[in-house]
N, C-alpha and C. Protein backbone atom coordinates (compact mmCIF):
# COMPACT_ATOMS: atom_id res chain seq x y z
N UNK A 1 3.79 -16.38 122.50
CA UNK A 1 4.27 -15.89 123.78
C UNK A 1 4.41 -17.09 124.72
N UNK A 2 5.64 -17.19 125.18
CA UNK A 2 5.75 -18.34 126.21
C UNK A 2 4.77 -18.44 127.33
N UNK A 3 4.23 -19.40 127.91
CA UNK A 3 3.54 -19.12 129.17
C UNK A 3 4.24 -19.03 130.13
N UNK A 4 3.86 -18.30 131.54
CA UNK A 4 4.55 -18.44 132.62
C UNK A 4 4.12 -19.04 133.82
N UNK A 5 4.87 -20.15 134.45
CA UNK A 5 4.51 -21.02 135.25
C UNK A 5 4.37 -19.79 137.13
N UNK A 6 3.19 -20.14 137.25
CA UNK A 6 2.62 -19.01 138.16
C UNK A 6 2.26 -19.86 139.82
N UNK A 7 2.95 -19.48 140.52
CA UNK A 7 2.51 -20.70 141.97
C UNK A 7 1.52 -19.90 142.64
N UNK A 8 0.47 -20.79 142.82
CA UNK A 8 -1.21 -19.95 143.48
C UNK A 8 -0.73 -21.06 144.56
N UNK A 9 -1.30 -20.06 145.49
CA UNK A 9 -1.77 -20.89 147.42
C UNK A 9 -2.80 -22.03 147.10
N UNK A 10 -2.46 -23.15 147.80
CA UNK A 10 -3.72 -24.23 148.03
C UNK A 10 -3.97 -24.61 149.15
N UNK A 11 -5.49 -24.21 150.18
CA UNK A 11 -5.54 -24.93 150.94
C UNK A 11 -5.59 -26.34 151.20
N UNK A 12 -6.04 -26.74 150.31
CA UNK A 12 -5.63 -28.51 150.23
C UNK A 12 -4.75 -28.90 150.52
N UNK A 13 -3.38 -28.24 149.91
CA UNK A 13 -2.07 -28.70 149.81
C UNK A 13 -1.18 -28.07 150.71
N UNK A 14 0.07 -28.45 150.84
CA UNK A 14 1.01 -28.00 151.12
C UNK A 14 1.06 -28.02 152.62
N UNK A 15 1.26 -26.47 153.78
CA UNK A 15 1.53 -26.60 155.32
C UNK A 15 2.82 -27.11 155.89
N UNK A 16 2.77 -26.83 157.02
CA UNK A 16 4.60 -26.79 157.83
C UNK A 16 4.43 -28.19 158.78
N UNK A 17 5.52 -28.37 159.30
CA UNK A 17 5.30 -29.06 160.63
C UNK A 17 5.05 -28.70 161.50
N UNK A 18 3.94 -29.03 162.25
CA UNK A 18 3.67 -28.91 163.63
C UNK A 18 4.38 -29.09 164.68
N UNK A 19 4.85 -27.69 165.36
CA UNK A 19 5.75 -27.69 166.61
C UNK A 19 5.32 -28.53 167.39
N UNK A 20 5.84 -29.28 168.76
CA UNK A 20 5.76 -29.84 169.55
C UNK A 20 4.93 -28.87 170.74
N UNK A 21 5.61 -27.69 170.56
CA UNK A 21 4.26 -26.90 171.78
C UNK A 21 3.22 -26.83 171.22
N UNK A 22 2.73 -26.93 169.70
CA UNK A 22 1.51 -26.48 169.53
C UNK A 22 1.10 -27.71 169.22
N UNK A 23 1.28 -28.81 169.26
CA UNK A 23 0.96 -30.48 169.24
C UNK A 23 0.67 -30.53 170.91
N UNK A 24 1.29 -30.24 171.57
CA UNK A 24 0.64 -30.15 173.33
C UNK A 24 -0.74 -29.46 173.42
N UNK A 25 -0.68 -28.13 173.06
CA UNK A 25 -1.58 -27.30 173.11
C UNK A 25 -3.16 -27.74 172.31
N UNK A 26 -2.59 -27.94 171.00
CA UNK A 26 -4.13 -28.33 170.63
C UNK A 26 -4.58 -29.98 171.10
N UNK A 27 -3.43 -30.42 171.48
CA UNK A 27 -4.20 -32.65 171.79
C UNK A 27 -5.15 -31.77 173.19
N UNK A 28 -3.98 -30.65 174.30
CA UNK A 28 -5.32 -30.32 175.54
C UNK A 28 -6.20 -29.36 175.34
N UNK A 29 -6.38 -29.17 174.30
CA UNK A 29 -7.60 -28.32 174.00
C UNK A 29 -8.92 -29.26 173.51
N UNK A 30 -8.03 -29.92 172.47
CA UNK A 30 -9.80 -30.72 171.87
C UNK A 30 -10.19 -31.55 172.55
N UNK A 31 -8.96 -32.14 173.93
CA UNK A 31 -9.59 -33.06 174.66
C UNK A 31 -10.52 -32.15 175.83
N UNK A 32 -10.19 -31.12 176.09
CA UNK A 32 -11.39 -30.34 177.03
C UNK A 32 -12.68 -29.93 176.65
N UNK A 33 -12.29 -29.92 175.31
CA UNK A 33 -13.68 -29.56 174.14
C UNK A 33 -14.58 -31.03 174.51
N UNK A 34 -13.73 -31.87 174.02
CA UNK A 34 -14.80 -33.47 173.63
C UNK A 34 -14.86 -33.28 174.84
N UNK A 35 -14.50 -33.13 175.98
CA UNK A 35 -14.92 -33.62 177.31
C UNK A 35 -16.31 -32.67 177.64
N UNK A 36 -16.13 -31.32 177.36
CA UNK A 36 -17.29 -30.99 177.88
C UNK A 36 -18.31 -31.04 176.63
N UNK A 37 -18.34 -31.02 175.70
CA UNK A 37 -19.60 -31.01 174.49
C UNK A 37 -19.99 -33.00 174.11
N UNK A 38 -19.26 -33.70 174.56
CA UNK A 38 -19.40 -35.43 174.18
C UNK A 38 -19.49 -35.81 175.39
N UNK A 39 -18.99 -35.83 176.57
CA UNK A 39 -18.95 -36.51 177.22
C UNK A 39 -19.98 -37.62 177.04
N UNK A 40 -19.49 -39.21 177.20
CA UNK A 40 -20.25 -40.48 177.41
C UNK A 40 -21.00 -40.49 175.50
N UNK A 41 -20.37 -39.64 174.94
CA UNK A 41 -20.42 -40.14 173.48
C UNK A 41 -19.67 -41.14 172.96
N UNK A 42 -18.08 -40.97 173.69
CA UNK A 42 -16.87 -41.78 173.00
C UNK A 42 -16.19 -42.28 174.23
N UNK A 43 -15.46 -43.43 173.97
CA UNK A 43 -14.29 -43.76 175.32
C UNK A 43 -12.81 -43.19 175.49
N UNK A 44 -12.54 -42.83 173.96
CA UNK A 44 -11.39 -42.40 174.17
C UNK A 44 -10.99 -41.69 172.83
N UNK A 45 -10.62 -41.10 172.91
CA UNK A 45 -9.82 -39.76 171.38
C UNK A 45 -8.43 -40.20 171.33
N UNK A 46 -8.35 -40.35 170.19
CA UNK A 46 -6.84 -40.63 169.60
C UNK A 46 -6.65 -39.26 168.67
N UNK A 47 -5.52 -38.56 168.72
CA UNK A 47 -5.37 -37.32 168.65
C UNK A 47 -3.61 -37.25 168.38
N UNK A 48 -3.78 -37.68 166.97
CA UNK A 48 -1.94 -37.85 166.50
C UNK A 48 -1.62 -37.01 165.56
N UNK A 49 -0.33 -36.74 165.65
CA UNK A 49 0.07 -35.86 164.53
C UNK A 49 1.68 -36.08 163.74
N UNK A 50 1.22 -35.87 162.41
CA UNK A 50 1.92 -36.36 161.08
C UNK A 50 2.55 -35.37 160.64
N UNK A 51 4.16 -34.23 160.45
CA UNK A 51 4.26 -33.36 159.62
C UNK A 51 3.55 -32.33 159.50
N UNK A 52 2.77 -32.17 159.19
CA UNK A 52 1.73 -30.52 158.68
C UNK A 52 0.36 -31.21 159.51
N UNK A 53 -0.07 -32.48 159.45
CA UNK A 53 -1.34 -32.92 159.82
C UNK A 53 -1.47 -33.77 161.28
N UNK A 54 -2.82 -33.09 161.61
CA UNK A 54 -3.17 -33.25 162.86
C UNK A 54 -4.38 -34.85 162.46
N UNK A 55 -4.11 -35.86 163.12
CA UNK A 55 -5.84 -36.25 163.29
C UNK A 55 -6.56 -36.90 163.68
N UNK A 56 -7.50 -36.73 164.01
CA UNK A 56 -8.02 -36.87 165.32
C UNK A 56 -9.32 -38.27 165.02
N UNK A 57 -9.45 -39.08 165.98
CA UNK A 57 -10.59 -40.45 165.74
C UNK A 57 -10.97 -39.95 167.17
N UNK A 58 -12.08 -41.12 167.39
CA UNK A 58 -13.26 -41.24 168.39
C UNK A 58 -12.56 -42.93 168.10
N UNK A 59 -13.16 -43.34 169.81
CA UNK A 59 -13.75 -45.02 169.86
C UNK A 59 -14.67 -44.87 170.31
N UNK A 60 -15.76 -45.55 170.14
CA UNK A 60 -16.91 -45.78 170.54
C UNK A 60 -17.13 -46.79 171.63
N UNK A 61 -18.22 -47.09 172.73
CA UNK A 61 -18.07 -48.65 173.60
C UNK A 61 -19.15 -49.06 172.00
N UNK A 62 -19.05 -50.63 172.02
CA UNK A 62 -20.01 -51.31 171.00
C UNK A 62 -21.47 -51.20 171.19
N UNK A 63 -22.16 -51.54 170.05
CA UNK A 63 -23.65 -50.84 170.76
C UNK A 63 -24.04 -52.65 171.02
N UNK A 64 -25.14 -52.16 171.89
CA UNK A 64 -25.92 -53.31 172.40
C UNK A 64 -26.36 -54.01 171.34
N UNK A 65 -26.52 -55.21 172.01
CA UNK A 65 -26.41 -56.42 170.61
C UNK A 65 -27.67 -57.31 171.27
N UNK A 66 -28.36 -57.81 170.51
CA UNK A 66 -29.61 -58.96 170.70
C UNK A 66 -29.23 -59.85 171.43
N UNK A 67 -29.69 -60.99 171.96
CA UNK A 67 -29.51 -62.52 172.30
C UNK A 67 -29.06 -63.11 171.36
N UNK A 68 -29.66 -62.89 170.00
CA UNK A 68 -29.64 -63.67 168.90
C UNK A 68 -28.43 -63.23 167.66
N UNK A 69 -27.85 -62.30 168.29
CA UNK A 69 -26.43 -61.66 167.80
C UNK A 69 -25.14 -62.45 168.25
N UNK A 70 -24.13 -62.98 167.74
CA UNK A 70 -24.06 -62.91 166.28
C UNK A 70 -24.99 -64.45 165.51
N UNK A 71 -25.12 -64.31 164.15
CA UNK A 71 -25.53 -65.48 163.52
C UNK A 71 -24.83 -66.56 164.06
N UNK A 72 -25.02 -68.04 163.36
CA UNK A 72 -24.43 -68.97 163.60
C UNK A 72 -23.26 -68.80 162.79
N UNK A 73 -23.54 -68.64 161.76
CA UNK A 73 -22.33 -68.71 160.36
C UNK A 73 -21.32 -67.54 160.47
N UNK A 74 -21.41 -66.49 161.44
CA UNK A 74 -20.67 -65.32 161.92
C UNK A 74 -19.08 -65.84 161.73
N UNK A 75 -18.24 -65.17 161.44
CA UNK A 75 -16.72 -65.99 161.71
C UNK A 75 -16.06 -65.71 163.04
N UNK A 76 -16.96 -64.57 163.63
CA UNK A 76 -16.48 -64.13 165.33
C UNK A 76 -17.12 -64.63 165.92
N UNK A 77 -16.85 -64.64 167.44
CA UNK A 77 -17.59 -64.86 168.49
C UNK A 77 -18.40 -63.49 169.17
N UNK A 78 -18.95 -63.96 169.82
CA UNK A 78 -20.00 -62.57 170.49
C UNK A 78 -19.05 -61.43 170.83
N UNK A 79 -17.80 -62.08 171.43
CA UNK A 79 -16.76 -61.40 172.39
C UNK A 79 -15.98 -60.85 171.67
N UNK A 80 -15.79 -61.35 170.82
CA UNK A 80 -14.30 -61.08 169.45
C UNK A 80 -15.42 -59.81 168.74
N UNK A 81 -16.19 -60.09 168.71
CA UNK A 81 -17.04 -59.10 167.59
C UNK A 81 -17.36 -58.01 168.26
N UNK A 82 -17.77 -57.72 169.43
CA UNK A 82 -17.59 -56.33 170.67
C UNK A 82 -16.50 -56.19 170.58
N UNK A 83 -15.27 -56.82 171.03
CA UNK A 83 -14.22 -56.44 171.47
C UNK A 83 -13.08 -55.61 170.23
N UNK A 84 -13.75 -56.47 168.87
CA UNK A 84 -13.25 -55.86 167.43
C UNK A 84 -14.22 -53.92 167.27
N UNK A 85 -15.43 -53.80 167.59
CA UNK A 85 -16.00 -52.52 167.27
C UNK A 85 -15.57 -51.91 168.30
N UNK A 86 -15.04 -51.89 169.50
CA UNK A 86 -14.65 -51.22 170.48
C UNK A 86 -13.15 -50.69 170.21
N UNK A 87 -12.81 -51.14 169.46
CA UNK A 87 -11.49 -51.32 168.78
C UNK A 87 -11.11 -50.73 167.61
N UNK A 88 -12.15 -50.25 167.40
CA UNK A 88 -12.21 -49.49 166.01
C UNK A 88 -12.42 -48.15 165.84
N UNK A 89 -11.36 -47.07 165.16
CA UNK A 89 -11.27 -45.88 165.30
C UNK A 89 -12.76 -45.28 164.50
N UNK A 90 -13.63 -44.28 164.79
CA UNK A 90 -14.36 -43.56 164.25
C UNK A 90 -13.42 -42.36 163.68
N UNK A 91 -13.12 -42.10 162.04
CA UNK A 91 -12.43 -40.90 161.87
C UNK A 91 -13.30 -39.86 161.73
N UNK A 92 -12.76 -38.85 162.62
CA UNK A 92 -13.27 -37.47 162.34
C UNK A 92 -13.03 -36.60 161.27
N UNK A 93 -12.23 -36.19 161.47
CA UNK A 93 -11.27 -34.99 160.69
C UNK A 93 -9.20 -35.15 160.84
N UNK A 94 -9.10 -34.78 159.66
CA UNK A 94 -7.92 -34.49 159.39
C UNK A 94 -7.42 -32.66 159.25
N UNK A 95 -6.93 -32.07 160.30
CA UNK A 95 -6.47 -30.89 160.31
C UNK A 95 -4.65 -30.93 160.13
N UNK A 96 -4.64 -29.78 159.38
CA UNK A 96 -3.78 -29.25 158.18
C UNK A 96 -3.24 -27.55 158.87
N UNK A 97 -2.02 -27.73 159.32
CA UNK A 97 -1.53 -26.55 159.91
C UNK A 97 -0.31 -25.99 158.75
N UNK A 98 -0.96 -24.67 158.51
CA UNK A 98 -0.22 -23.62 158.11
C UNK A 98 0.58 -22.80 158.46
N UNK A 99 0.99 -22.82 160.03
CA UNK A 99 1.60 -22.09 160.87
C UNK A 99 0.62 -20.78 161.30
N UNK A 100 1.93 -20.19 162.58
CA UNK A 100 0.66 -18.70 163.16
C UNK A 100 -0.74 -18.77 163.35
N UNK A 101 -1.10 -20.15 163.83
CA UNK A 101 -2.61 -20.72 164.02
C UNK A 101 -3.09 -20.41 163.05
N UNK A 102 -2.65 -21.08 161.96
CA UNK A 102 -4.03 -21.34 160.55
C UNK A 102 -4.17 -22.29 160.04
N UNK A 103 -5.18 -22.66 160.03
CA UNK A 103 -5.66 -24.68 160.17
C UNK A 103 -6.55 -24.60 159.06
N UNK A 104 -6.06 -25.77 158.24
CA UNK A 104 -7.17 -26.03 157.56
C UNK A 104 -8.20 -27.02 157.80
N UNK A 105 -8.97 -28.05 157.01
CA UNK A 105 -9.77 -29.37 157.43
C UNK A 105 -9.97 -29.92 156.88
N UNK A 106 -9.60 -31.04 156.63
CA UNK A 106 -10.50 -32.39 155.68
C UNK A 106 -11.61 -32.80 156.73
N UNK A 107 -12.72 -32.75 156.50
CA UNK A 107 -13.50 -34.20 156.89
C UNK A 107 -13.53 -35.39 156.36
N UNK A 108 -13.18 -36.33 157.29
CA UNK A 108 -13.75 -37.90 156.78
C UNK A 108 -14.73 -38.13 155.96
N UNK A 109 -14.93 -38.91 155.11
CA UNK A 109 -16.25 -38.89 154.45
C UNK A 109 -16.23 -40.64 153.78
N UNK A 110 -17.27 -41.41 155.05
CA UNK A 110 -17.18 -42.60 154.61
C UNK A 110 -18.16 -43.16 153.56
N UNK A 111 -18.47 -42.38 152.92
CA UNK A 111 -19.14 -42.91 151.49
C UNK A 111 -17.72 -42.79 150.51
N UNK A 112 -16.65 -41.90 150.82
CA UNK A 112 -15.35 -42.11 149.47
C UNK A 112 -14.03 -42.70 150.45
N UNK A 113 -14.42 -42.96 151.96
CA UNK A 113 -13.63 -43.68 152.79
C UNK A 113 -11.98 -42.84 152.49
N UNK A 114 -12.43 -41.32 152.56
CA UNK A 114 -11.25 -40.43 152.60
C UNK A 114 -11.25 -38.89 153.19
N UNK A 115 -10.13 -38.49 153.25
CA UNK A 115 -10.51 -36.81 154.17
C UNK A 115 -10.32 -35.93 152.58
N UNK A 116 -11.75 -35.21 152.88
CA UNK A 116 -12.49 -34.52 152.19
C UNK A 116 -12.15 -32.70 152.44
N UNK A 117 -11.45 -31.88 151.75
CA UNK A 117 -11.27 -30.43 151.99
C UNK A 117 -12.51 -29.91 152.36
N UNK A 118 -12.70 -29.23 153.73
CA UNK A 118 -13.75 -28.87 153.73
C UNK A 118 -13.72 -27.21 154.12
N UNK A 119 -14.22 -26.27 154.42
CA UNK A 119 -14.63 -25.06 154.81
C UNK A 119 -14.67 -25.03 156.19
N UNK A 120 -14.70 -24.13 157.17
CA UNK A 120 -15.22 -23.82 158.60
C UNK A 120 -16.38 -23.71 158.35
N UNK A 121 -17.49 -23.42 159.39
CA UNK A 121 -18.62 -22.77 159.46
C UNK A 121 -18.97 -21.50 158.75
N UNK A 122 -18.10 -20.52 159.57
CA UNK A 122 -17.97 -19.20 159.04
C UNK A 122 -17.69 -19.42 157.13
N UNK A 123 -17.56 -20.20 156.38
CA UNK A 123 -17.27 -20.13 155.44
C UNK A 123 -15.99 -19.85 154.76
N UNK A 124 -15.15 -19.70 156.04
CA UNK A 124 -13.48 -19.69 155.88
C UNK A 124 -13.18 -20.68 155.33
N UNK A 125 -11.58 -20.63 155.14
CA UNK A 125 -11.14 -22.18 154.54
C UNK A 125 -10.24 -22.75 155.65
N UNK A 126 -10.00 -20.97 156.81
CA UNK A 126 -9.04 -21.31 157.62
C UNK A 126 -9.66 -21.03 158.98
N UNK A 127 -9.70 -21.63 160.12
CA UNK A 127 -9.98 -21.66 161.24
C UNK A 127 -9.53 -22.11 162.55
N UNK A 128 -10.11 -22.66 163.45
CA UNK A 128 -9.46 -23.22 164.84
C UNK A 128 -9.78 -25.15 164.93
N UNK A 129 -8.87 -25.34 165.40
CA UNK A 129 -9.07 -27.35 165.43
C UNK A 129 -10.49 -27.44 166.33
N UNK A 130 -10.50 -26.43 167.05
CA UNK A 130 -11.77 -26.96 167.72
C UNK A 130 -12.92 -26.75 166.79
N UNK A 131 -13.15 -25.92 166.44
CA UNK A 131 -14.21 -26.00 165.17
C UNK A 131 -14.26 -26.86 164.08
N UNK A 132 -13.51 -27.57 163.84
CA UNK A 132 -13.40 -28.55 162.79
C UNK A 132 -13.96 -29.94 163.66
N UNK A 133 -13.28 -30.01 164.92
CA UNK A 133 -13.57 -31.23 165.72
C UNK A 133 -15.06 -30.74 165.89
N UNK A 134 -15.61 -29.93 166.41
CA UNK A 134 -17.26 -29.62 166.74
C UNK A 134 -17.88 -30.07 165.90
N UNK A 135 -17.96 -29.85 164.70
CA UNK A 135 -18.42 -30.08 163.59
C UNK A 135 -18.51 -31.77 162.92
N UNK A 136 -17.00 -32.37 162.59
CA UNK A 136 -16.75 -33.80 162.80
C UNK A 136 -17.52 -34.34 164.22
N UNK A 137 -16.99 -34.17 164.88
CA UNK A 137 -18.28 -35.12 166.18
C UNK A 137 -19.32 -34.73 166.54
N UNK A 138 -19.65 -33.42 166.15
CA UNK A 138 -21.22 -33.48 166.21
C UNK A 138 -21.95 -34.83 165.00
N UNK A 139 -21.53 -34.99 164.26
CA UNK A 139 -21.78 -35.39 163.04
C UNK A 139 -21.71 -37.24 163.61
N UNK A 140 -20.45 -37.24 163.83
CA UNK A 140 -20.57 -38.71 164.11
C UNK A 140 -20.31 -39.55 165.19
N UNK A 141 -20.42 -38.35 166.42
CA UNK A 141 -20.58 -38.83 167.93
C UNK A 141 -22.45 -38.11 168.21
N UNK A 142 -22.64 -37.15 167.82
CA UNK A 142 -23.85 -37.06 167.55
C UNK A 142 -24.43 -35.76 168.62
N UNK A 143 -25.30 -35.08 169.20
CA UNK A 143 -25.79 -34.52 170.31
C UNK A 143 -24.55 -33.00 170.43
N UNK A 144 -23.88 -33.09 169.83
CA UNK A 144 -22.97 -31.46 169.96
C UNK A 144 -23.81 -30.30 169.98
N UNK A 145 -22.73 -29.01 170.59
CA UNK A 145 -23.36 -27.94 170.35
C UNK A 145 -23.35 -27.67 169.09
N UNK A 146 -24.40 -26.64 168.78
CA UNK A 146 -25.14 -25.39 167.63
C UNK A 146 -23.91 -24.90 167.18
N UNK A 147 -23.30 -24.72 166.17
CA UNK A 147 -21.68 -23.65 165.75
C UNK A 147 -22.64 -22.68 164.95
């Protein structure tokens, strides 16, 4: 018996392009979110979008550094070496629009230094960008609310 080639849904895969109103709508939503649940966690959210994918980084200010920071043998200077981690995106999450508000999520995951399919809270696969961002910066801006 021949087999028959059968197309199953993947949340991993696939998704539409993201309209331009709903690219407005969610950059001022997660920025009202990080503003009130982070505030003085991050300096600034970068919040771009690709085709089907949304995604979103943190910058951090650099953390405080010793007297005795950097080594001698360092290849930066004190200034170059703040001014390089200040400079450097923290990735959160990668969100994945299906249209009719249905989002999926990768999280970042810097032990495989890639976005990782992940679940909502609720145990959905599909949810809201702000819940994916809650979750991503609680995690690696730190101090968030309870989901």
């Amino acid at each position: 018996m021949p087999s028959r080639k059968q197309w199953v849904f993947s949340r991993d895969t696939g998704g539409v392009k993201i309209p331009e109103s709903v690219q407005r709508d969610v950059k001022k939503h997660l920025e009202a979110v990080a503003a009130r649940h982070f505030k003085g966690k991050y300096t600034r959210l970068d919040i771009r979008f690709k085709a089907q994918f949304c995604y979103i980084d943190a910058y951090q200010e650099a953390p405080k550094l010793t007297k005795s920071w950097p080594p001698k043998d360092w290849p930066e200077t004190r200034a170059e070496y703040l001014e390089r981690l200040r400079n450097t995106p923290t990735h959160l999450c990668r969100l994945r629009y299906f249209g009719d508000d249905r989002w999926g999520w990768a999280f970042y995951t810097y032990s495989h230094e890639k976005y990782e399919f992940s679940y909502f809270p609720s145990g959905d696969a599909f949810g809201k960008p702000e819940e994916a961002f809650l979750v991503s910066a609680g995690i690696y801006l730190g101090d968030g609310p309870s989901i």
